[in-house]
C-alpha atoms as a PDB file:
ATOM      1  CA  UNK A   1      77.062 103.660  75.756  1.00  0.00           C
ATOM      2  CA  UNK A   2      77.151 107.094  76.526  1.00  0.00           C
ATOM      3  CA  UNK A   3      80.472 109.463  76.682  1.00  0.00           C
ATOM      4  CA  UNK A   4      79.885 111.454  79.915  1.00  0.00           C
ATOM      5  CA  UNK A   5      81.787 111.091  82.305  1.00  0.00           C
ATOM      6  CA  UNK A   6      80.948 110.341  85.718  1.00  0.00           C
ATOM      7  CA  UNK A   7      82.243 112.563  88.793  1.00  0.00           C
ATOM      8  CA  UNK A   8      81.223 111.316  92.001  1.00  0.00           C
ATOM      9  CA  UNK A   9      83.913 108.506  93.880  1.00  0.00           C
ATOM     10  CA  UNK A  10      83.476 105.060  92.929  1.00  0.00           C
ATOM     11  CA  UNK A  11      83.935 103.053  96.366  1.00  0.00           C
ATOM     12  CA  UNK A  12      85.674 100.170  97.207  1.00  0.00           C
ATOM     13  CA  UNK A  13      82.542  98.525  97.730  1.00  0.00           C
ATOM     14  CA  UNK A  14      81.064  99.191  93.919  1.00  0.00           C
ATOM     15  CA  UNK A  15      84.390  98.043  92.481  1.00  0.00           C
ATOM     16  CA  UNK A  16      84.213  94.543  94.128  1.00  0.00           C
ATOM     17  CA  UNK A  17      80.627  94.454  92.797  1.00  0.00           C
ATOM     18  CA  UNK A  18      81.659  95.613  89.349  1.00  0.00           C
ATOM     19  CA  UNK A  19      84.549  92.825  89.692  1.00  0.00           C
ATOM     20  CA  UNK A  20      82.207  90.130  90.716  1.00  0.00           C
ATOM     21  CA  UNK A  21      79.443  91.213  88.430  1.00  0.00           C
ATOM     22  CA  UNK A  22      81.975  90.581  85.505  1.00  0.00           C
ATOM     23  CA  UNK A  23      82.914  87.488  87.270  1.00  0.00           C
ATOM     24  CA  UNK A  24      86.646  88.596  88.362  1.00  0.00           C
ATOM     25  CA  UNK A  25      86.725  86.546  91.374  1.00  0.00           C
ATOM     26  CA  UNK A  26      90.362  86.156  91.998  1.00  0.00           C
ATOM     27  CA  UNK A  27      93.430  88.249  91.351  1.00  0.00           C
ATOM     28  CA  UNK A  28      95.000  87.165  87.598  1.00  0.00           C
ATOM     29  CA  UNK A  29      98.526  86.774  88.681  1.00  0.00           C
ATOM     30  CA  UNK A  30      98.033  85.071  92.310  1.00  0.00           C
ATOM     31  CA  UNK A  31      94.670  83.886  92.443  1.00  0.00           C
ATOM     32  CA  UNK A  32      94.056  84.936  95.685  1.00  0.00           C
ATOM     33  CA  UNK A  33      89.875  84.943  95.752  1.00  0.00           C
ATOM     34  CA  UNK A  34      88.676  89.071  95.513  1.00  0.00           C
ATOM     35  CA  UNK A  35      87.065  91.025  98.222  1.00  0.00           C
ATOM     36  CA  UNK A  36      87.219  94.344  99.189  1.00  0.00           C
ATOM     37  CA  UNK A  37      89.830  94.288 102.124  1.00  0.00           C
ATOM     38  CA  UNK A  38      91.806  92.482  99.189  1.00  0.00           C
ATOM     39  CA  UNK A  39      92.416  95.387  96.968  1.00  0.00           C
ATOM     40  CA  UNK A  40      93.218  99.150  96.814  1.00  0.00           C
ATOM     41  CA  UNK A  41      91.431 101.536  94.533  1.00  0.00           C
ATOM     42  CA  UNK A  42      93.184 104.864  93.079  1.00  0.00           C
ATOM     43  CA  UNK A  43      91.813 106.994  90.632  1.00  0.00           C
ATOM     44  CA  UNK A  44      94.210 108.216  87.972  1.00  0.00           C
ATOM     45  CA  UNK A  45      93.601 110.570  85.037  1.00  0.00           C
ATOM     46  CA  UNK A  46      95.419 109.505  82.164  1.00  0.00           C
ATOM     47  CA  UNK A  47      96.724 110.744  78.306  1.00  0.00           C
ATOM     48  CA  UNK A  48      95.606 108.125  75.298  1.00  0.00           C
ATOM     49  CA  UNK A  49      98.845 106.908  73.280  1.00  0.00           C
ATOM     50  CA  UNK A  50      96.978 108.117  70.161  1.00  0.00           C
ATOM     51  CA  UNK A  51      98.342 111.571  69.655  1.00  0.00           C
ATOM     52  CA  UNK A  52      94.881 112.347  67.232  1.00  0.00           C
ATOM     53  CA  UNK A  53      92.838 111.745  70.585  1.00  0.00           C
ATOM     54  CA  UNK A  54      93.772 114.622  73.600  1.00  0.00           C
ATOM     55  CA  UNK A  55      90.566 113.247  75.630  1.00  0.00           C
ATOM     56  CA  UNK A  56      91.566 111.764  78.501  1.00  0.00           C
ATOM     57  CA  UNK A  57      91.371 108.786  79.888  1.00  0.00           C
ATOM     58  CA  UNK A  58      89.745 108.491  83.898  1.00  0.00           C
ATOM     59  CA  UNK A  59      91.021 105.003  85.452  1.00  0.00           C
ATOM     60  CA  UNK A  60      90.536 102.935  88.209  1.00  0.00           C
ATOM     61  CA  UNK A  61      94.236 101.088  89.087  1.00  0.00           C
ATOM     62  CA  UNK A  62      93.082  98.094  91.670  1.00  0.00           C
ATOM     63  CA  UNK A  63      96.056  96.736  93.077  1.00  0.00           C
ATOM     64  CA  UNK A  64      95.881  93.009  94.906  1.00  0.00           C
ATOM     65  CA  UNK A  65      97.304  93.678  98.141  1.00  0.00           C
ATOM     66  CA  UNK A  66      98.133  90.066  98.168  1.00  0.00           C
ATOM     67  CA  UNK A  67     101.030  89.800  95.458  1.00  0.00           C
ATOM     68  CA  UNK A  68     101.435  93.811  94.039  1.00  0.00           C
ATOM     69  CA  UNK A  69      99.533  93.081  90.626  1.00  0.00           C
ATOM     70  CA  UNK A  70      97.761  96.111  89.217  1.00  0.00           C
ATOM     71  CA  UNK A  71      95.068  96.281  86.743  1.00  0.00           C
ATOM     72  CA  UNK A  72      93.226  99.278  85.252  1.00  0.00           C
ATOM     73  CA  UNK A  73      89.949  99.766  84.691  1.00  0.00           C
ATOM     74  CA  UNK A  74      88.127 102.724  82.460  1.00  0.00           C
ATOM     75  CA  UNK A  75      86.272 104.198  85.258  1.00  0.00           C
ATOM     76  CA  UNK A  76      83.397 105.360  83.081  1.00  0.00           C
ATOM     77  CA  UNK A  77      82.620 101.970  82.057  1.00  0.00           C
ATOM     78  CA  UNK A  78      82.289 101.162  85.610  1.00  0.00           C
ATOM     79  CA  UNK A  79      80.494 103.683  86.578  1.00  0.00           C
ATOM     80  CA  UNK A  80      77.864 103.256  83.683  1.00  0.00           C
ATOM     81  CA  UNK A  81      77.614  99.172  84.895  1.00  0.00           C
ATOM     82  CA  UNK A  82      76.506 100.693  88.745  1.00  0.00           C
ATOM     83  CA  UNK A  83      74.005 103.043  87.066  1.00  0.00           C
ATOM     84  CA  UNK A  84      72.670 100.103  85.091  1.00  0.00           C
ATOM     85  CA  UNK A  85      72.406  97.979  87.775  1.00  0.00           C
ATOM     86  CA  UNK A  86      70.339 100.299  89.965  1.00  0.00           C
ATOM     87  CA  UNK A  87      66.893  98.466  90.643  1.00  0.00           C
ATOM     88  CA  UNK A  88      64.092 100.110  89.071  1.00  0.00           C
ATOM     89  CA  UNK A  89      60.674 100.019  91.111  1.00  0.00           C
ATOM     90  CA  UNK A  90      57.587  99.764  89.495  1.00  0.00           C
ATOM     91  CA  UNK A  91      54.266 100.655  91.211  1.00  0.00           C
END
């Protein structure tokens, strides 16, 4: 996989895709089924724990609007699952 990092926004849209492309259909705490009027998407820069490593870290946090739970997401691993799952055309 590659290291860049990817700088344009991710959308709400292409994080419910990402989440139902990896099959995450339904909040982990409250099961409430996914879509995207069901979540909020922030982007948050963060430091690794490893004090070796001073890269850091770009997240998505998606918090269910249902019940509060939050989960994070490496937003470059999303980003590189979008870019893979552009169609390619063939003449």
């Amino acid at each position: 996989m590659t290291t860049e990092t990817c700088t344009r926004p991710i959308s709400k849209a292409e994080v419910d895709r990402f989440l139902f492309g990896k099959h995450i259909t339904g909040c982990p705490v409250c099961g409430r089924f996914r879509s995207q009027c069901d979540v909020d998407v922030h982007t948050l820069t963060c430091q690794r724990a490893d004090p070796s490593s001073t890269a850091p870290v770009n997240v998505l946090m998606i918090i269910c609007q249902n019940c509060g739970a939050i989960q994070f997401h490496d937003r470059n691993v999303i980003a590189h699952w979008l870019e893979c799952q552009k169609k390619v055309f063939v003449k």
